[in-house]
N, C-alpha and C. Protein backbone atom coordinates (compact mmCIF):
# COMPACT_ATOMS: atom_id res chain seq x y z
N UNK A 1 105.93 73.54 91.73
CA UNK A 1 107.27 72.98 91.71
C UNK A 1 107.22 71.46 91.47
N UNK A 2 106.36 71.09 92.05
CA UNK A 2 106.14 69.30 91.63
C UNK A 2 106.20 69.14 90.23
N UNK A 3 105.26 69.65 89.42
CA UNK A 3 104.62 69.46 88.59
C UNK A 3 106.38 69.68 86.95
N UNK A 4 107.58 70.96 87.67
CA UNK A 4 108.31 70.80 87.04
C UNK A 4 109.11 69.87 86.90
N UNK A 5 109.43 69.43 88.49
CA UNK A 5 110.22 67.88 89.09
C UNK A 5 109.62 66.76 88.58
N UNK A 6 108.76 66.60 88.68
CA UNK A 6 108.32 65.39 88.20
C UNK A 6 108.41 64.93 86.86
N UNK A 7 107.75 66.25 85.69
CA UNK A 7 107.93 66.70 84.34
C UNK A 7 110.12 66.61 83.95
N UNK A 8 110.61 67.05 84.71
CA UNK A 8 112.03 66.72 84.64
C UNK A 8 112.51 65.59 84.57
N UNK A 9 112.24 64.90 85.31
CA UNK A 9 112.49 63.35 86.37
C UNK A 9 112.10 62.83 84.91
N UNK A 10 111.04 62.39 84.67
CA UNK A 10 110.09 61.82 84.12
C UNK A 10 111.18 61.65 82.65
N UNK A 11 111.00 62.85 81.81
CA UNK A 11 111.69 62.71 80.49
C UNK A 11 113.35 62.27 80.39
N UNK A 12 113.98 63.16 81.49
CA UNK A 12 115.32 63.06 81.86
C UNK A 12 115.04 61.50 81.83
N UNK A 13 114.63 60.57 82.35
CA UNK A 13 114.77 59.03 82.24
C UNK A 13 113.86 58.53 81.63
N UNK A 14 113.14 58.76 80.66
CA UNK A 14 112.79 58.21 79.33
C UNK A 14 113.61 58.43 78.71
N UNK A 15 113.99 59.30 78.55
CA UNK A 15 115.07 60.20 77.21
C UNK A 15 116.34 58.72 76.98
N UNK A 16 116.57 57.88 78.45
CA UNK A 16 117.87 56.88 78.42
C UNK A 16 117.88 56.37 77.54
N UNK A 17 118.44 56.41 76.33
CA UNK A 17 118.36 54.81 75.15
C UNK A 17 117.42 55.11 74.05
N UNK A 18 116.48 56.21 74.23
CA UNK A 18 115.78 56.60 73.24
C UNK A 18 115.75 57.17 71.63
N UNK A 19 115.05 56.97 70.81
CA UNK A 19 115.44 57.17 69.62
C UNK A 19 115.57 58.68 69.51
N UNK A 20 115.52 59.35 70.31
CA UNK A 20 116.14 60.74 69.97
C UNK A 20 117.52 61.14 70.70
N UNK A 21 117.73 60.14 71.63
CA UNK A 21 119.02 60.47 72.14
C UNK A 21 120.01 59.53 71.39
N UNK A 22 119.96 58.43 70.50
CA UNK A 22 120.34 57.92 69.45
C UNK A 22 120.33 59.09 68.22
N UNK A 23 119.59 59.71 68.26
CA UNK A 23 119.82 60.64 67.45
C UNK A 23 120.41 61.53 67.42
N UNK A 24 120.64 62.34 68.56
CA UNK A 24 121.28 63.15 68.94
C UNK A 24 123.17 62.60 68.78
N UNK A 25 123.34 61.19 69.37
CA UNK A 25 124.65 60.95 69.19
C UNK A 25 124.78 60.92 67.39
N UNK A 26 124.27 60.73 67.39
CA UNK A 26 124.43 60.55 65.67
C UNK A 26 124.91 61.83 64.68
N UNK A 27 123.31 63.08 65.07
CA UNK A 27 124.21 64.33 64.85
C UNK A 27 125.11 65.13 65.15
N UNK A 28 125.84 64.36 66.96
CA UNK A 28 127.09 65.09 67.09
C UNK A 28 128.26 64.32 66.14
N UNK A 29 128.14 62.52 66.38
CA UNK A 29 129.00 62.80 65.08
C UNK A 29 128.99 63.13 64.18
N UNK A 30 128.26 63.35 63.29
CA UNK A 30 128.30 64.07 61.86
C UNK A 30 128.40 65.27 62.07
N UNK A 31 128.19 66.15 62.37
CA UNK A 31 128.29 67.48 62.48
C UNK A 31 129.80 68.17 63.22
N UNK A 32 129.73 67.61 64.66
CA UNK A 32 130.74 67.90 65.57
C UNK A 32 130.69 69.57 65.97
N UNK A 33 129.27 69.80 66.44
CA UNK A 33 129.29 71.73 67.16
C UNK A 33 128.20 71.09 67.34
N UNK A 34 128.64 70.35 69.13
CA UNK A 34 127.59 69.90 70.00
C UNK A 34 127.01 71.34 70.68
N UNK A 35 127.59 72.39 70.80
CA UNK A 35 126.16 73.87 71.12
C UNK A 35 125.65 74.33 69.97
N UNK A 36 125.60 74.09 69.10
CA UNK A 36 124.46 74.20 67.63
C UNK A 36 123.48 73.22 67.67
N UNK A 37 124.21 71.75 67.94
CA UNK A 37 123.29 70.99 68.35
C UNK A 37 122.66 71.25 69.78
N UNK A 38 123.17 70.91 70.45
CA UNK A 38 121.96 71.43 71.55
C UNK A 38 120.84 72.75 71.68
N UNK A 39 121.25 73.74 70.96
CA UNK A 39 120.35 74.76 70.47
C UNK A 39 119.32 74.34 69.42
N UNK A 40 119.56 73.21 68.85
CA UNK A 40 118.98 72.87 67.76
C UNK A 40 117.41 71.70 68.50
N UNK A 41 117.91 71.03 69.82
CA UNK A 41 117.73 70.28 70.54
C UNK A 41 116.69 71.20 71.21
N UNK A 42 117.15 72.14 71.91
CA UNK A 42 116.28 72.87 72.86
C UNK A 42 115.22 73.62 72.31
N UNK A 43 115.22 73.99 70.89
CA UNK A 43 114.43 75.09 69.73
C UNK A 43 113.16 73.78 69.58
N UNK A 44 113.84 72.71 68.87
CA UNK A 44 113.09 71.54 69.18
C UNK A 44 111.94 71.09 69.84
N UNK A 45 112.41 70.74 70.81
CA UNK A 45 111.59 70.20 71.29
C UNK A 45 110.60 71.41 72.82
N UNK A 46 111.04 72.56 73.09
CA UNK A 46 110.44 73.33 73.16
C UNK A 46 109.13 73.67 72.68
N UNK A 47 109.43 73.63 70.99
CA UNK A 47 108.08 73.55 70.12
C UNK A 47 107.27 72.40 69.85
N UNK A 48 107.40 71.58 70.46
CA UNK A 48 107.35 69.94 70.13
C UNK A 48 106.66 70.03 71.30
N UNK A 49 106.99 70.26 73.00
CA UNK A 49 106.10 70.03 73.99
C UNK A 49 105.60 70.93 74.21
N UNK A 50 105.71 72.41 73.66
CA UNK A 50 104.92 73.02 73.78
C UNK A 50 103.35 72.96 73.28
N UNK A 51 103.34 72.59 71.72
CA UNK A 51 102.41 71.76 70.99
C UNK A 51 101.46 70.66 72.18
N UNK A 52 102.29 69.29 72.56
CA UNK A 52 101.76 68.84 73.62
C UNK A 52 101.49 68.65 74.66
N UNK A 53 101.93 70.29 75.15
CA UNK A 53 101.54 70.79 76.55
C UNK A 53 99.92 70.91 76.22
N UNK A 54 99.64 71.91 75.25
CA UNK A 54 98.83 72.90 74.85
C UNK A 54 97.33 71.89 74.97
N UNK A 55 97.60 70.75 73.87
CA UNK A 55 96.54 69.81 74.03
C UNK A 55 96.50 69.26 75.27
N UNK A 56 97.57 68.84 75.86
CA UNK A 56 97.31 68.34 77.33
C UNK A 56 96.88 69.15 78.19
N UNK A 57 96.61 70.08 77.95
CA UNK A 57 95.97 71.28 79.34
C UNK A 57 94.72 71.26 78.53
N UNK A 58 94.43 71.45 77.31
CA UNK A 58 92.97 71.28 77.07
C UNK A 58 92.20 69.95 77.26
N UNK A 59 93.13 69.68 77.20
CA UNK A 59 92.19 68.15 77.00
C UNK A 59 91.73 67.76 78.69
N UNK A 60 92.58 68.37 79.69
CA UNK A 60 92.28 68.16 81.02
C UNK A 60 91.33 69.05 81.26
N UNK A 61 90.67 70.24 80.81
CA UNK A 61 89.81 70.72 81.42
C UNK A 61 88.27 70.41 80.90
N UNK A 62 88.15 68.88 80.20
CA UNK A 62 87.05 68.26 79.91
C UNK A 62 86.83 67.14 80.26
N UNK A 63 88.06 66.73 81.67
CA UNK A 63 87.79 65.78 82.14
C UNK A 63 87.63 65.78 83.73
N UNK A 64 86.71 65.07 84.18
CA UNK A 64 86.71 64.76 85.34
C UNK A 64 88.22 65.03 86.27
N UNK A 65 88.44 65.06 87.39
CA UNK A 65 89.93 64.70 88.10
C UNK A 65 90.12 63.26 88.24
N UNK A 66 88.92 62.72 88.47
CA UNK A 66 88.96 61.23 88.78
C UNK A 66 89.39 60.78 87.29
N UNK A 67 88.42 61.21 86.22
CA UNK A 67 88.79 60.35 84.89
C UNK A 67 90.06 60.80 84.62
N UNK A 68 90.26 61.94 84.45
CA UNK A 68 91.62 62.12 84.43
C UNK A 68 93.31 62.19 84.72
N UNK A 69 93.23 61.27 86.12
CA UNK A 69 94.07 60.44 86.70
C UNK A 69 93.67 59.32 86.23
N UNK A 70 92.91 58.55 86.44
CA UNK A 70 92.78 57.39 85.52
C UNK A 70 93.54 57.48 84.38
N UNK A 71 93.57 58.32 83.20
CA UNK A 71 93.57 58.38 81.59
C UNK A 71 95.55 58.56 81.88
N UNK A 72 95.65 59.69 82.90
CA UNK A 72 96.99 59.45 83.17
C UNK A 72 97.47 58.59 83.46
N UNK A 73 96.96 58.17 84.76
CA UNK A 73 97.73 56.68 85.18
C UNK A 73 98.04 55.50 83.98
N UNK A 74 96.74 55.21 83.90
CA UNK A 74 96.81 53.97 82.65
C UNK A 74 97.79 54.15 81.66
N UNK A 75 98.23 55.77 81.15
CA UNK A 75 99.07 55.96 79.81
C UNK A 75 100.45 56.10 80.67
N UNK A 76 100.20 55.93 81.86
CA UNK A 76 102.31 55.74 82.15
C UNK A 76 102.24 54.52 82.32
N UNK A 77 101.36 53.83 82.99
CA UNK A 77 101.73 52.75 83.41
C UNK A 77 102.19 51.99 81.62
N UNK A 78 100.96 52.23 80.45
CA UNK A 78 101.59 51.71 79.19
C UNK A 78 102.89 52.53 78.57
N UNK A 79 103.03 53.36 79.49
CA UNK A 79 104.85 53.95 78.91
C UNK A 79 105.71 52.95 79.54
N UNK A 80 105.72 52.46 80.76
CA UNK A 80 106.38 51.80 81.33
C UNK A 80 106.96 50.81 80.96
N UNK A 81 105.49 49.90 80.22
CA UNK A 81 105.41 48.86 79.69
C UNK A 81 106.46 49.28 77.98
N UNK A 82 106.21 50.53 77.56
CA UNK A 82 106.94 50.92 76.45
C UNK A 82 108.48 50.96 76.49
N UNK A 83 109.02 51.30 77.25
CA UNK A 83 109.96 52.01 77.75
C UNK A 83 111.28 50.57 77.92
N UNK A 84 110.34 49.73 78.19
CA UNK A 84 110.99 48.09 78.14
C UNK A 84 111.48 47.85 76.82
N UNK A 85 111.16 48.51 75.92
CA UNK A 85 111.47 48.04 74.26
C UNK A 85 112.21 49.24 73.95
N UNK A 86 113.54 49.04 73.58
CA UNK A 86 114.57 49.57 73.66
C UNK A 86 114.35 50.27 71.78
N UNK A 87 114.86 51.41 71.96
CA UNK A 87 114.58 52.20 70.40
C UNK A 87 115.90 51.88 69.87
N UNK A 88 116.08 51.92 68.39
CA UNK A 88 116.48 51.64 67.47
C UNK A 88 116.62 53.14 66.14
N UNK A 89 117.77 53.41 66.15
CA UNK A 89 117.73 54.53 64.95
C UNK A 89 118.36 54.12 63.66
N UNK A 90 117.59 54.03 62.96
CA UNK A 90 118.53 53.91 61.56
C UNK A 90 118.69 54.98 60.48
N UNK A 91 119.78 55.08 60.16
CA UNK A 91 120.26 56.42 58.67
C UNK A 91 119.73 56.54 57.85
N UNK A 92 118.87 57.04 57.41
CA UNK A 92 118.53 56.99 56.18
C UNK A 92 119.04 57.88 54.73
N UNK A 93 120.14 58.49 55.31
CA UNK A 93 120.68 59.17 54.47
C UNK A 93 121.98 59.53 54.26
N UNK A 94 122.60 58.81 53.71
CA UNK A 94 124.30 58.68 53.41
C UNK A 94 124.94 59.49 52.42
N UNK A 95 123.98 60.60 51.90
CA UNK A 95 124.56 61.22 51.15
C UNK A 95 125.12 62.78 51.47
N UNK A 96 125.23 63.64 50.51
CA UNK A 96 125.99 64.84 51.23
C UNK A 96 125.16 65.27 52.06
N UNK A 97 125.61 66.62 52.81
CA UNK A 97 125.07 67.10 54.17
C UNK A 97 124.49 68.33 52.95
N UNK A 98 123.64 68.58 53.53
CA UNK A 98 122.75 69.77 52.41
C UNK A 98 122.25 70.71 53.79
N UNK A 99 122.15 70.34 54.98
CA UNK A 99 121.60 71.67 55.81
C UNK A 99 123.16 71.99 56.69
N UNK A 100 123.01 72.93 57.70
CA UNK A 100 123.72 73.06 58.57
C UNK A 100 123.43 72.40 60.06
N UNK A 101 124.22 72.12 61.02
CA UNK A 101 123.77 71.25 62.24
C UNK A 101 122.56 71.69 62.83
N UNK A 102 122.45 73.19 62.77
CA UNK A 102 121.19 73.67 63.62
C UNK A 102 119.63 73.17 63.02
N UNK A 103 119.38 73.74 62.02
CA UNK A 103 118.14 73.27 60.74
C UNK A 103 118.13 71.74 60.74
N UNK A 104 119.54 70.81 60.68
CA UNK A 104 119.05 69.56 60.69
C UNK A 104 118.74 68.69 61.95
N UNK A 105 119.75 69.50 62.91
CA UNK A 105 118.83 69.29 64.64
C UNK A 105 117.48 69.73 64.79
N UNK A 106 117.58 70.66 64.69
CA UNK A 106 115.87 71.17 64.98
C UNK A 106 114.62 70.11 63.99
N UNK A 107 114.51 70.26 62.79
CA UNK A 107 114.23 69.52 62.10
C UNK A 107 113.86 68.02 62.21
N UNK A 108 115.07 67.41 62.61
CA UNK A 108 115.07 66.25 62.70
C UNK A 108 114.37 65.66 63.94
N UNK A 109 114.56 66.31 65.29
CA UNK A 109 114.38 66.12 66.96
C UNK A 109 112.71 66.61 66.88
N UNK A 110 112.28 67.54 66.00
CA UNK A 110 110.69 67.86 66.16
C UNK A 110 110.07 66.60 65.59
N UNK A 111 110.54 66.27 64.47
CA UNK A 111 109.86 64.85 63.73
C UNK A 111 109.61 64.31 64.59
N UNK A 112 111.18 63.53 65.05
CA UNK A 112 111.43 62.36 65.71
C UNK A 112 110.80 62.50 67.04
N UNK A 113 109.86 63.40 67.92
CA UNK A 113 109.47 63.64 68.94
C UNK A 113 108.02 63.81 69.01
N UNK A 114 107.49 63.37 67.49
CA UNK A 114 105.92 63.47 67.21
C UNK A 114 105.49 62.15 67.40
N UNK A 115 104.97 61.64 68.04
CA UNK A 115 104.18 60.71 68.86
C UNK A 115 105.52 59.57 69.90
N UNK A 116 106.20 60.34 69.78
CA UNK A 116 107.18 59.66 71.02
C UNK A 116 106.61 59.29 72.34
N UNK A 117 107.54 58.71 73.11
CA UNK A 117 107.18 58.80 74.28
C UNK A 117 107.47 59.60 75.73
N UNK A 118 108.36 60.82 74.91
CA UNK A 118 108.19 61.61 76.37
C UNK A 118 107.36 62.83 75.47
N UNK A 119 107.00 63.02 74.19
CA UNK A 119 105.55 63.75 74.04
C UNK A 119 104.42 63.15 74.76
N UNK A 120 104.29 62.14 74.39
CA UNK A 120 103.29 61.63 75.21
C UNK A 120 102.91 61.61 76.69
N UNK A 121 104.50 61.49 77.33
CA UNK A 121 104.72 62.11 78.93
C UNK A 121 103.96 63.31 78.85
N UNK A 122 104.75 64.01 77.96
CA UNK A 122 104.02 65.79 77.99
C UNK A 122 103.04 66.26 77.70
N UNK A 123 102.13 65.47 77.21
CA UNK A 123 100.52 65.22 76.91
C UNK A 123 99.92 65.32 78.51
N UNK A 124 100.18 63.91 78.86
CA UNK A 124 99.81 63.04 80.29
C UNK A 124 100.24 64.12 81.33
N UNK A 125 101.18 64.98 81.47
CA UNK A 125 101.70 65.87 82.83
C UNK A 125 101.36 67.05 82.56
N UNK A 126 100.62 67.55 81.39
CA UNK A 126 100.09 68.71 81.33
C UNK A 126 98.76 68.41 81.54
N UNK A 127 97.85 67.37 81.25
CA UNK A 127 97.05 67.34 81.42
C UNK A 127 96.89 66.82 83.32
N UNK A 128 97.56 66.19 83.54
CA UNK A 128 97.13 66.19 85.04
C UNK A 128 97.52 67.63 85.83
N UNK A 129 98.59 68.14 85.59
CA UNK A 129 98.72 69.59 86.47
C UNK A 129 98.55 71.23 85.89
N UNK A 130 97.57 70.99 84.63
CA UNK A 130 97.59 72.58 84.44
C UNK A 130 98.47 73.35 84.60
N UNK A 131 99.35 72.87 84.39
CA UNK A 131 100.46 74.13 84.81
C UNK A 131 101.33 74.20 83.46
N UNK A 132 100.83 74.70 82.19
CA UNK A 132 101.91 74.24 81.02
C UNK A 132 103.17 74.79 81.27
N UNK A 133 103.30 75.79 81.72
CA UNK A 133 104.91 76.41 81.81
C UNK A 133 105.49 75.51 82.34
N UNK A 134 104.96 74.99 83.54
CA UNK A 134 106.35 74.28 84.32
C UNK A 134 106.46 72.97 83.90
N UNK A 135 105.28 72.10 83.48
CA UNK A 135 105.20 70.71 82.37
C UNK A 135 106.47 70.92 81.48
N UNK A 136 106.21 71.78 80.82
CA UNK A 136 107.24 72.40 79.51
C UNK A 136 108.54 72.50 79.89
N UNK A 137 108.71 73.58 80.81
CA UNK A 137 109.94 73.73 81.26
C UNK A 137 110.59 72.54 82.15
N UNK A 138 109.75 71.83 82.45
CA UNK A 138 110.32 70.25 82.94
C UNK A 138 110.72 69.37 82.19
N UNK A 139 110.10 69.16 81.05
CA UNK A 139 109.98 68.13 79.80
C UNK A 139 111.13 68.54 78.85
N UNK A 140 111.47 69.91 78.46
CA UNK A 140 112.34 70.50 78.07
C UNK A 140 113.70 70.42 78.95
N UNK A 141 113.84 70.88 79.57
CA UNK A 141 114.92 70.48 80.82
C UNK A 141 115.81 68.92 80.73
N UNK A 142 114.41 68.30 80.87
CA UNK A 142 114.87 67.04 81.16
C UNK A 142 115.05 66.23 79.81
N UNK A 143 114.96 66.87 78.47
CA UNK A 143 115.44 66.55 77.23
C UNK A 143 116.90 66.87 77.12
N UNK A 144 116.97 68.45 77.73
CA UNK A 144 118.36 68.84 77.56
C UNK A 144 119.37 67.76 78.57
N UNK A 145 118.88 67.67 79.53
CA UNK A 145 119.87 67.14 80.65
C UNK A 145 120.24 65.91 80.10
N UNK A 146 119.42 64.67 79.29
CA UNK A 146 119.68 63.50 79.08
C UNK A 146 120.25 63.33 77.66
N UNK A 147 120.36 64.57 77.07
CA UNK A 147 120.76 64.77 76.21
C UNK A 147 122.47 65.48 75.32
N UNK A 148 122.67 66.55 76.28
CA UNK A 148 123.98 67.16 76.51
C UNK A 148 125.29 65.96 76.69
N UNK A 149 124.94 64.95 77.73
CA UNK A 149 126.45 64.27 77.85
C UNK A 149 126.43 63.38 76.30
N UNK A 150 125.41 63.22 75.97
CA UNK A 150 125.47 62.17 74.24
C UNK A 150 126.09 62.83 73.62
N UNK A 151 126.02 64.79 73.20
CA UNK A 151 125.72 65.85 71.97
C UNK A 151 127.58 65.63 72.40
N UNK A 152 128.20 65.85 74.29
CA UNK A 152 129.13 66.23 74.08
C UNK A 152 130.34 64.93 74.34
N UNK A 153 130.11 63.86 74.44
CA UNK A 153 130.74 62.58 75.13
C UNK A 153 130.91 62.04 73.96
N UNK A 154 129.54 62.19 73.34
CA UNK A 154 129.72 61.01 72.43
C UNK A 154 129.57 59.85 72.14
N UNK A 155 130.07 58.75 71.49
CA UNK A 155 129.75 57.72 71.43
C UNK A 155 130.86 56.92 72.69
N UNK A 156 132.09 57.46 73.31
CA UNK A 156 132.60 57.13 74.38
C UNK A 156 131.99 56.84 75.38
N UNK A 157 130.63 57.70 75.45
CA UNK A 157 129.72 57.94 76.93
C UNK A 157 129.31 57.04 76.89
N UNK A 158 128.45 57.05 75.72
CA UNK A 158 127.56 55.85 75.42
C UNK A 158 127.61 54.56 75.03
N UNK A 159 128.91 53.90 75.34
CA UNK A 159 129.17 52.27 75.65
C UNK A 159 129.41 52.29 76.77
N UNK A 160 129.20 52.99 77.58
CA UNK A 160 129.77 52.76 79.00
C UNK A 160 127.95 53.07 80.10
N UNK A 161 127.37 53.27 79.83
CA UNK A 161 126.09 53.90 80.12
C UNK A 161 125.53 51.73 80.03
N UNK A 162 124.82 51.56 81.69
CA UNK A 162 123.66 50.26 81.78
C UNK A 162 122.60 50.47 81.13
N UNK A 163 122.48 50.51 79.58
CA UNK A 163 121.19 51.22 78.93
C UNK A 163 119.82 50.20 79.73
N UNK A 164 120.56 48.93 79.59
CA UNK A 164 118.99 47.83 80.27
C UNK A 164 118.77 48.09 81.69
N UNK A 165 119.40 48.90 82.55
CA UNK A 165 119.24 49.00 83.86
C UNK A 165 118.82 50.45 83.45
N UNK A 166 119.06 51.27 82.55
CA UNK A 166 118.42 52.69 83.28
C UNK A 166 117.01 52.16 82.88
N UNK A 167 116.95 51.04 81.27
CA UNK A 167 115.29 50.96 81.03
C UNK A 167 114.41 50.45 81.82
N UNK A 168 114.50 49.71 82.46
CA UNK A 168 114.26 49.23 83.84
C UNK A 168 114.08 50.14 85.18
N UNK A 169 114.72 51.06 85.04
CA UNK A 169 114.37 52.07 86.28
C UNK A 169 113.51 52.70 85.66
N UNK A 170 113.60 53.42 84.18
CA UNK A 170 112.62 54.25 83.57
C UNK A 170 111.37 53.82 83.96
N UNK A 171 111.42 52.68 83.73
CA UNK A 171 110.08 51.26 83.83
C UNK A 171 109.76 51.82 84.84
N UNK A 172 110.08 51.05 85.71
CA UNK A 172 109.69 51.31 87.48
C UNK A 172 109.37 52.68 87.96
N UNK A 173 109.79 53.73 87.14
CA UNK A 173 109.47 54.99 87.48
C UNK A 173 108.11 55.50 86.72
N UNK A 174 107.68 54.96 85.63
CA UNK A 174 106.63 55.17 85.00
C UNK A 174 105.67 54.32 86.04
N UNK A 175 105.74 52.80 85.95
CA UNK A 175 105.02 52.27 86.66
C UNK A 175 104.82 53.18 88.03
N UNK A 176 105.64 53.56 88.91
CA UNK A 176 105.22 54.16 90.20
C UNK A 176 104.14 54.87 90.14
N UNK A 177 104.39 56.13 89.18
CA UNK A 177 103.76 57.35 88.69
C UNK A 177 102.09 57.08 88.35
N UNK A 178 102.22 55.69 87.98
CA UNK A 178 101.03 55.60 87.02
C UNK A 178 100.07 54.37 88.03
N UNK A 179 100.28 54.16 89.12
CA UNK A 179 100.07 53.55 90.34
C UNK A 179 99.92 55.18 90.84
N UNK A 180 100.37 55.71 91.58
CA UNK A 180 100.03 56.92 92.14
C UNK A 180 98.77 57.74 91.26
N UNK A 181 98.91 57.97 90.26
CA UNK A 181 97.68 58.29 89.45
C UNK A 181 96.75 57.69 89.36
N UNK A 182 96.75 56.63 89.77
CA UNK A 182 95.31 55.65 89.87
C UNK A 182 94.66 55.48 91.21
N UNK A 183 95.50 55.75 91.63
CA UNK A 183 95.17 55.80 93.59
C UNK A 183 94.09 56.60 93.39
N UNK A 184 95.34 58.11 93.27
CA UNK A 184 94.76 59.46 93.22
C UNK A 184 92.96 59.07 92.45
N UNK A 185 93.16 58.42 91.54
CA UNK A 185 91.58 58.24 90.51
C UNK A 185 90.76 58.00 91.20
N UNK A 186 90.97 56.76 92.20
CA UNK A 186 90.75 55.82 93.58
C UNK A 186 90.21 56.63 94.15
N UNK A 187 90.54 57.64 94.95
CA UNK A 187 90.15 58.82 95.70
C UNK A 187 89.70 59.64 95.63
N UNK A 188 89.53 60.16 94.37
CA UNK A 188 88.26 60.86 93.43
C UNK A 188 86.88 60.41 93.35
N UNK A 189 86.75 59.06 93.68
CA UNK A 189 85.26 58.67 93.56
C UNK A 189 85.55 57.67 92.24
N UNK A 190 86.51 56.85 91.66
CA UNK A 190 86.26 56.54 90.02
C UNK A 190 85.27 55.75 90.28
């Protein structure tokens, strides 16, 4: 159960301000069938952390526990440090609509989620808890959750949202995580 909470927690507040939740407002306005989009969202990135569940559970069973809280710790604590630099989406395409909302959600949210930073969460939390289902189903979760009030609010939600105060908690919440993972390394013998 940790391992889903935490995996929840974790993306649910990266996801704040991020270039896929910029994205996401973007394809509800253009489109406007925010449950196509969010199906498009959840198909997504499902396959997206599932992908970096998969390596993150392998890649943990060739490491030490000690090295491997270490390798965790160190990569939140540099999310933390990431997470301070606020994402930026730009259009690159002003011309007609050629897919339907679902194909260009899905599509678009797998790209845009290949070397991100809550893949990278989902790298780092599969590899510390072996547990890919619940990593997944946390990381996933907590895409949908930070994601749904953008697909259905809109751009209303989102001038009203402290984007520099949630990045700042994001911060502080990576940093915690990645201090606790180093302890933990600490206590392994590193």
């Amino acid at each position: 159960m940790e391992s889903f909470l935490v995996s929840l927690s974790t993306v649910a507040i990266a996801e704040m301000g991020d270039r896929t939740q910029l994205l996401a407002l973007m394809l509800a306005a253009r489109y406007r069938k925010p449950w196509v989009i969010l199906a498009g969202v959840l198909c997504a990135t499902l396959a997206n952390h599932l992908l970096a569940g998969f390596v993150g559970v392998r890649a943990g069973r060739f490491l030490t526990p000690a090295l491997l809280d270490c390798i965790v710790g160190v990569s939140l604590i540099g999310m933390a440090l990431w997470t301070l630099k606020p994402d930026t989406l730009e259009e690159r395409s002003t011309g007609p609509r050629r897919t339907g909302a679902f194909v260009a959600t899905l599509a678009a949210f797998f790209m845009a989620e290949m070397g991100d930073k809550t893949q990278i969460a989902t790298i780092a939390l599969a590899a510390a808890y072996s547990n890919l289902a619940a990593v997944v189903a946390g990381t996933t979760s907590g895409m949908l959750l930070a994601n749904a009030p953008v697909v259905f609010l809109g751009k209303a939600f989102s001038k009203r949202l402290p984007l520099k105060a949630i990045h700042y908690a994001a911060s502080a919440l990576f940093l915690a995580l990645g201090v606790v993972f180093l302890v933990r390394a600490v206590r392994h013998g590193l």
